[in-house]
C-alpha atoms as a PDB file:
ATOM      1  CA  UNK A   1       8.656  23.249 -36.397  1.00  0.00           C
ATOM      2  CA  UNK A   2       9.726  26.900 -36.394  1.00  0.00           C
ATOM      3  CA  UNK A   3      12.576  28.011 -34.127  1.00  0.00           C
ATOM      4  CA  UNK A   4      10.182  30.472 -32.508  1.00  0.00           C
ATOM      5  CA  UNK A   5       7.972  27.467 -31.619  1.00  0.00           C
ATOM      6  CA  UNK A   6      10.703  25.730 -30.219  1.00  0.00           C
ATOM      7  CA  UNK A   7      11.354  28.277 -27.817  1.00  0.00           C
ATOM      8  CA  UNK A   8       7.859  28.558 -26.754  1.00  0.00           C
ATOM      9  CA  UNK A   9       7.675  25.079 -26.071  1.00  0.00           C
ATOM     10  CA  UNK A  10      10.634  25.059 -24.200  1.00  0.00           C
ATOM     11  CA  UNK A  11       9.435  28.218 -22.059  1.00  0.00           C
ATOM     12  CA  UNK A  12       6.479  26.090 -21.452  1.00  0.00           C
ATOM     13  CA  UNK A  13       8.140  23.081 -20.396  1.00  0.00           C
ATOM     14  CA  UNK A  14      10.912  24.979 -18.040  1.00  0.00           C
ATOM     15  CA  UNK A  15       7.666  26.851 -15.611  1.00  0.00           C
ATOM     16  CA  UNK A  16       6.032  23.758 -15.386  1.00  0.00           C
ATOM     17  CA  UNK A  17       9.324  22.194 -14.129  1.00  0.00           C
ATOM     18  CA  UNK A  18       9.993  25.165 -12.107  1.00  0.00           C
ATOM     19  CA  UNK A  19       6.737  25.025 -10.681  1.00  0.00           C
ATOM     20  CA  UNK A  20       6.538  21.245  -9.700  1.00  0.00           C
ATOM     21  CA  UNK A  21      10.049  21.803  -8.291  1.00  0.00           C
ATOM     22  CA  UNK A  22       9.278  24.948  -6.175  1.00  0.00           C
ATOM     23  CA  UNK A  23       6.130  22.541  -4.814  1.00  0.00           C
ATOM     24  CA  UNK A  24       8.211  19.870  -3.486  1.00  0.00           C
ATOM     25  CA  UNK A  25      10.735  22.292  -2.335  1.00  0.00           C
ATOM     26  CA  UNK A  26       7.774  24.225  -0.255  1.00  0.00           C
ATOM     27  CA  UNK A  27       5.397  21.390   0.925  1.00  0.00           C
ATOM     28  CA  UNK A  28       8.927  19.760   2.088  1.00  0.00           C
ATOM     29  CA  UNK A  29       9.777  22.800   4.319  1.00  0.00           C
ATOM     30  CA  UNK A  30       5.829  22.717   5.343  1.00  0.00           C
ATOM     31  CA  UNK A  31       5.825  19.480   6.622  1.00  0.00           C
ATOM     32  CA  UNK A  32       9.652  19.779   8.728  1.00  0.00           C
ATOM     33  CA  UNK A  33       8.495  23.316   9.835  1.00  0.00           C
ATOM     34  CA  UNK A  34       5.066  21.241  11.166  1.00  0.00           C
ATOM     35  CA  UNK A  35       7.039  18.692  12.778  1.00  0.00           C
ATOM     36  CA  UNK A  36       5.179  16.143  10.972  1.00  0.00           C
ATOM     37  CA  UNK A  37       8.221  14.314  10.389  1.00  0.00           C
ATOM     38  CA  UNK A  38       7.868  13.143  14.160  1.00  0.00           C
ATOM     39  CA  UNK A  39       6.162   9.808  14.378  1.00  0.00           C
ATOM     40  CA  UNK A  40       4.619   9.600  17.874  1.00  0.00           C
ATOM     41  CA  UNK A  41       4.543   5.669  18.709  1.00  0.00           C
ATOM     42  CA  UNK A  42       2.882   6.620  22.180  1.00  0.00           C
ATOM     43  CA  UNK A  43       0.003   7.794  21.818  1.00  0.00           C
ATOM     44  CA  UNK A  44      -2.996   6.229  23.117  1.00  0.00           C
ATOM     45  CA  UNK A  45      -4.768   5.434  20.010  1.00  0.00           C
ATOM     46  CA  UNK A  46      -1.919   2.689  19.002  1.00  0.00           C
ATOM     47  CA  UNK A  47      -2.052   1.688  22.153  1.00  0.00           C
ATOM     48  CA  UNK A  48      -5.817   0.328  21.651  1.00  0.00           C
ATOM     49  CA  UNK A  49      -4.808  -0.684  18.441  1.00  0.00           C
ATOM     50  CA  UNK A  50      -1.853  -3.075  19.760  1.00  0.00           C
ATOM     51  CA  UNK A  51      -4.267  -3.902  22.377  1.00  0.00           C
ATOM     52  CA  UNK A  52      -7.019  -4.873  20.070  1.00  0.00           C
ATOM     53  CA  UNK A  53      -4.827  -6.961  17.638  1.00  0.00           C
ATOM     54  CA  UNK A  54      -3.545  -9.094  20.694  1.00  0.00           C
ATOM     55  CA  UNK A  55      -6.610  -9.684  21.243  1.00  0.00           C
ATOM     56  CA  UNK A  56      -7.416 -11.589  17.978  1.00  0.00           C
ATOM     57  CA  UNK A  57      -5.432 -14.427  17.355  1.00  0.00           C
ATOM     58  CA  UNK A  58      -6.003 -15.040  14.051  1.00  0.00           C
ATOM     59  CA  UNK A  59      -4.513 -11.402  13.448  1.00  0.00           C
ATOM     60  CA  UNK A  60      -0.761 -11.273  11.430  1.00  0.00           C
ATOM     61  CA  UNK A  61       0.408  -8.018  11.684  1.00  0.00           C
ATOM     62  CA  UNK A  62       3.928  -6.975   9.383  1.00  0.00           C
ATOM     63  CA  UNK A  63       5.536  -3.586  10.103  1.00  0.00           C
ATOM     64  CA  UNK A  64       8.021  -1.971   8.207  1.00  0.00           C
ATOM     65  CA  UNK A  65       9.525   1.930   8.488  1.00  0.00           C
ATOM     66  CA  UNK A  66       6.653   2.797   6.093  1.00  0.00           C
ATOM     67  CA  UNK A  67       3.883   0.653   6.579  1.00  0.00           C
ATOM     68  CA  UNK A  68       1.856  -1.151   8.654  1.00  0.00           C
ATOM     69  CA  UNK A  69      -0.040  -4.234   6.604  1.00  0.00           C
ATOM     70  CA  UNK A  70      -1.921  -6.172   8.991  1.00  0.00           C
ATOM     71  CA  UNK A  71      -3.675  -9.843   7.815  1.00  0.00           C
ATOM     72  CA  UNK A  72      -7.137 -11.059   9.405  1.00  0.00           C
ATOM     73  CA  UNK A  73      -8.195 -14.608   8.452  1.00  0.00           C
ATOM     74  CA  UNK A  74     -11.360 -16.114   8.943  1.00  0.00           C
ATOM     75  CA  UNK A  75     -12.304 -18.982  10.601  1.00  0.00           C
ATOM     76  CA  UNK A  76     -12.350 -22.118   8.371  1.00  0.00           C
ATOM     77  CA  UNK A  77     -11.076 -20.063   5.603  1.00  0.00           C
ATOM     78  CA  UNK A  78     -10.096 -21.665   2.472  1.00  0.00           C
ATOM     79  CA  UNK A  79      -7.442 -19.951   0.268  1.00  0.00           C
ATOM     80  CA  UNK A  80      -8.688 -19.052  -3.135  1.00  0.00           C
ATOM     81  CA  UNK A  81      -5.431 -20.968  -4.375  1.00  0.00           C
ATOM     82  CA  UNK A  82      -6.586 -24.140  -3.278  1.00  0.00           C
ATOM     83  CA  UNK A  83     -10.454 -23.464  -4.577  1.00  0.00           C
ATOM     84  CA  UNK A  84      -8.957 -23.182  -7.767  1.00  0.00           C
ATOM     85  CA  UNK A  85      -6.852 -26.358  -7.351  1.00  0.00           C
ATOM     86  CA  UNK A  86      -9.553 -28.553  -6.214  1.00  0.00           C
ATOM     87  CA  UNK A  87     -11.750 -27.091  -9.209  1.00  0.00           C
ATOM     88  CA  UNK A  88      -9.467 -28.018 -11.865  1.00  0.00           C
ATOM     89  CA  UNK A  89      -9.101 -31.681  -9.878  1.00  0.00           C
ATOM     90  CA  UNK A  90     -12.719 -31.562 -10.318  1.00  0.00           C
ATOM     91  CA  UNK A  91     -12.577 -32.408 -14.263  1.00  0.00           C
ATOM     92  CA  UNK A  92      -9.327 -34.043 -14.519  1.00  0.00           C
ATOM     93  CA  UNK A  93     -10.486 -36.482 -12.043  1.00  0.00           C
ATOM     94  CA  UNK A  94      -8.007 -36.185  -9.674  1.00  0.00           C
ATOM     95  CA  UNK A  95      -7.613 -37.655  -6.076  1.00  0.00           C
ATOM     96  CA  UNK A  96     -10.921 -36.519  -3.803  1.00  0.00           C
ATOM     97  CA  UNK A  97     -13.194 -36.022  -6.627  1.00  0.00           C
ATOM     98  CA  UNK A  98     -15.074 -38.848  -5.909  1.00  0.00           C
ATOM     99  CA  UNK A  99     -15.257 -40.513  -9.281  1.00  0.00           C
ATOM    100  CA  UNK A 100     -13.847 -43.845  -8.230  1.00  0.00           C
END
């Protein structure tokens, strides 16, 4: 590789940096300028929300900082851990298989 495609490349390589920096450093200032780094917690629409999960029972709800993950089983539902279990039992004969 010639020197004077070396320092082409490395133009390249430096405005594309430059660029992806600039972009942080801009859509950073957007969103504190916005005050979208406010998190408003009371505002009606959470409030159905909590409502509506109290509601369900079979609702598991785990909230972090930066996430909300919430976990709805069914009723009778049978985890695909133990369907795989009892299928395996299934040919090795195991207990409940019905094979005397």
């Amino acid at each position: 590789m010639a020197l004077k495609d070396v320092r082409k490349w490395n133009k390249i390589a430096s405005a594309v940096y430059t660029i992806g920096v600039w972009t942080i450093i801009g859509s950073l200032g957007y969103f504190y300028y916005t005050n979208r780094d406010k998190i408003n917690t009371h505002s009606a629409r959470n409030e159905e929300e909590n409502a509506e999960e109290r509601e369900n029972l079979n609702t598991i709800v785990y909230e972090t900082a930066h996430n909300k993950t919430i976990i709805i089983y069914k009723k009778d539902f049978v985890p695909y851990t133990t369907r795989m279990y009892n299928f395996f039992q299934s040919f090795t004969g195991g207990p409940g298989t019905g094979n005397g």
